[in-house]
C-alpha atoms as a PDB file:
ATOM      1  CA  UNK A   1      20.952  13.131   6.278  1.00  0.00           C
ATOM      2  CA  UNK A   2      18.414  15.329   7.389  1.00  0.00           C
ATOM      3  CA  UNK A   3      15.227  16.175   5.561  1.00  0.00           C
ATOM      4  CA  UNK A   4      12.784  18.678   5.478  1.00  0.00           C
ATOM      5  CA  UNK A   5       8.556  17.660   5.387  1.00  0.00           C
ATOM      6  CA  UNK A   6       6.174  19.724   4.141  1.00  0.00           C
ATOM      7  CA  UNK A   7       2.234  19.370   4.992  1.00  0.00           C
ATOM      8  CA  UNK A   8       1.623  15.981   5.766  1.00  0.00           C
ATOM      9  CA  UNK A   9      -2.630  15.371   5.827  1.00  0.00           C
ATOM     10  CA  UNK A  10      -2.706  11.748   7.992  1.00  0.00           C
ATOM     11  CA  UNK A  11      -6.049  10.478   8.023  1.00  0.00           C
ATOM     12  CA  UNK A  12      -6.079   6.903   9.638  1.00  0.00           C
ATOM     13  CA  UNK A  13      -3.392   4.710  10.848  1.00  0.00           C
ATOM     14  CA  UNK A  14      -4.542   1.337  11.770  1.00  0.00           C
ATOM     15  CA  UNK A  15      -1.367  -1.144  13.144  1.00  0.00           C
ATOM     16  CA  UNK A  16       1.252   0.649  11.197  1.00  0.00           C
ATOM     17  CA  UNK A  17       4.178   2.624  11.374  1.00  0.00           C
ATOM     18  CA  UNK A  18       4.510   6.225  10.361  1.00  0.00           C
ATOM     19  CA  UNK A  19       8.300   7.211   9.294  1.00  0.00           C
ATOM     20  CA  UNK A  20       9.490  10.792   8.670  1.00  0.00           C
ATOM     21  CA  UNK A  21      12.785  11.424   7.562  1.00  0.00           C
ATOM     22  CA  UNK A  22      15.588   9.067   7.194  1.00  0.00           C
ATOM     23  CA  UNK A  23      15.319   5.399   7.363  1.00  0.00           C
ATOM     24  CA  UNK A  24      18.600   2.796   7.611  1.00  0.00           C
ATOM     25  CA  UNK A  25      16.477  -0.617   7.322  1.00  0.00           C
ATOM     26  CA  UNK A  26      13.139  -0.788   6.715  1.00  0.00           C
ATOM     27  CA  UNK A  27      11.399  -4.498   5.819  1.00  0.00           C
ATOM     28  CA  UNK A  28       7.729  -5.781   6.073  1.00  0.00           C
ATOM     29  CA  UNK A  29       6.985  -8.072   9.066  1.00  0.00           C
ATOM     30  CA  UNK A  30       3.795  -9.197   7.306  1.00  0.00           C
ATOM     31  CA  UNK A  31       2.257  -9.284   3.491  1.00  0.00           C
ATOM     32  CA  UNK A  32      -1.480  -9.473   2.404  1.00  0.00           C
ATOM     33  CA  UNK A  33      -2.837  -9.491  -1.705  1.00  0.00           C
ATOM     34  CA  UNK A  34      -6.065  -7.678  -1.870  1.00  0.00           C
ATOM     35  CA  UNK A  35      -7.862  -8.066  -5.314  1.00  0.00           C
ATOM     36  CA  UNK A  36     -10.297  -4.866  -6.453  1.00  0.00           C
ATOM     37  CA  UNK A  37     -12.095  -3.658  -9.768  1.00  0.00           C
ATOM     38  CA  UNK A  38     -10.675  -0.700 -11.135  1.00  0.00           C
ATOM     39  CA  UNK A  39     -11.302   2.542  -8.949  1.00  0.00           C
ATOM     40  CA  UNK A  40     -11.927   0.612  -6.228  1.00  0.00           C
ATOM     41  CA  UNK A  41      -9.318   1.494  -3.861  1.00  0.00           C
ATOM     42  CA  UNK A  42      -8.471   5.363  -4.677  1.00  0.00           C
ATOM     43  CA  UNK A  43      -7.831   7.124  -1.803  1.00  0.00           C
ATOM     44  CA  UNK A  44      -7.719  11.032  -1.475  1.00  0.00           C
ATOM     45  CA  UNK A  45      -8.688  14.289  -0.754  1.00  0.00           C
ATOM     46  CA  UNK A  46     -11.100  14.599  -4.478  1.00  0.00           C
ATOM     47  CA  UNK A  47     -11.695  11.753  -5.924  1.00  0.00           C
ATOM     48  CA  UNK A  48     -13.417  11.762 -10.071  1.00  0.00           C
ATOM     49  CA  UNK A  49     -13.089   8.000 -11.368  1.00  0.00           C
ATOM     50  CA  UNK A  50     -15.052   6.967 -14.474  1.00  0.00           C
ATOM     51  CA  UNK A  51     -14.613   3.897 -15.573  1.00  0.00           C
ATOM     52  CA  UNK A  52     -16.145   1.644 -18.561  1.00  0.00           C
ATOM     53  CA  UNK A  53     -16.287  -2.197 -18.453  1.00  0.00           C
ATOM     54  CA  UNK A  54     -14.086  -3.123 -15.701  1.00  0.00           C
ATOM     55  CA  UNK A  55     -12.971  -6.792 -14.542  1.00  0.00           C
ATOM     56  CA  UNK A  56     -11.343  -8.179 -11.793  1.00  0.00           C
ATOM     57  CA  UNK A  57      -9.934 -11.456 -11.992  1.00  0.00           C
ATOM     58  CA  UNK A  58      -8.628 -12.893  -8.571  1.00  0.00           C
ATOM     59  CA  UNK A  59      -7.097 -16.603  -9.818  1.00  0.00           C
ATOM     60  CA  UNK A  60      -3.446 -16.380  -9.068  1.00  0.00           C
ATOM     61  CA  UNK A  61      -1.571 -19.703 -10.326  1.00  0.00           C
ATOM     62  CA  UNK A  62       1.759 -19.478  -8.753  1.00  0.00           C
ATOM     63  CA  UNK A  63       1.981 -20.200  -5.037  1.00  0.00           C
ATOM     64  CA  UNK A  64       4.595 -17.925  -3.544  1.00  0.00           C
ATOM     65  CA  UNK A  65       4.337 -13.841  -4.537  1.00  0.00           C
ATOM     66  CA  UNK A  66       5.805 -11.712  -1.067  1.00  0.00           C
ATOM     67  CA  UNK A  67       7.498 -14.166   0.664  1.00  0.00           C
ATOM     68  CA  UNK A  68       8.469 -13.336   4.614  1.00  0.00           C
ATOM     69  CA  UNK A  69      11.422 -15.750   5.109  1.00  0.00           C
ATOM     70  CA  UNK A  70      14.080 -14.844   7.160  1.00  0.00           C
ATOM     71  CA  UNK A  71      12.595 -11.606   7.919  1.00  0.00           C
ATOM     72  CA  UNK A  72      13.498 -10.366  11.120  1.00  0.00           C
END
């Protein structure tokens, strides 16, 4: 199907892809886990974050989470 875009504002792509419109198969080739405290990561034109106690906690017990198995 086709599709319309409106205004698209791009500011860095670093080793991805960028897709407009339609897409039949789409799959990661790799995964990552970042861990950040809260308003950490926003990303955006204007930004307010105010935040109180904030807390992080990075232990993660289980082993597998995005797994890339048969991934082609």
């Amino acid at each position: 199907m086709p599709s319309l875009v409106g205004a698209v504002s791009i500011n860095s792509v670093g080793g991805g892809v960028v897709n407009f419109g339609d897409g039949f198969y789409l799959s990661p080739k790799s995964t990552s886990k970042t861990s950040a405290g809260s308003g950490a990561l926003n990303t955006g034109n204007f930004i307010c974050t105010n935040n109180g106690l904030s807390s992080t906690n990075p232990i993660d017990p289980d082993v597998n989470d995005q797994n890339v198995t048969a991934n082609a």
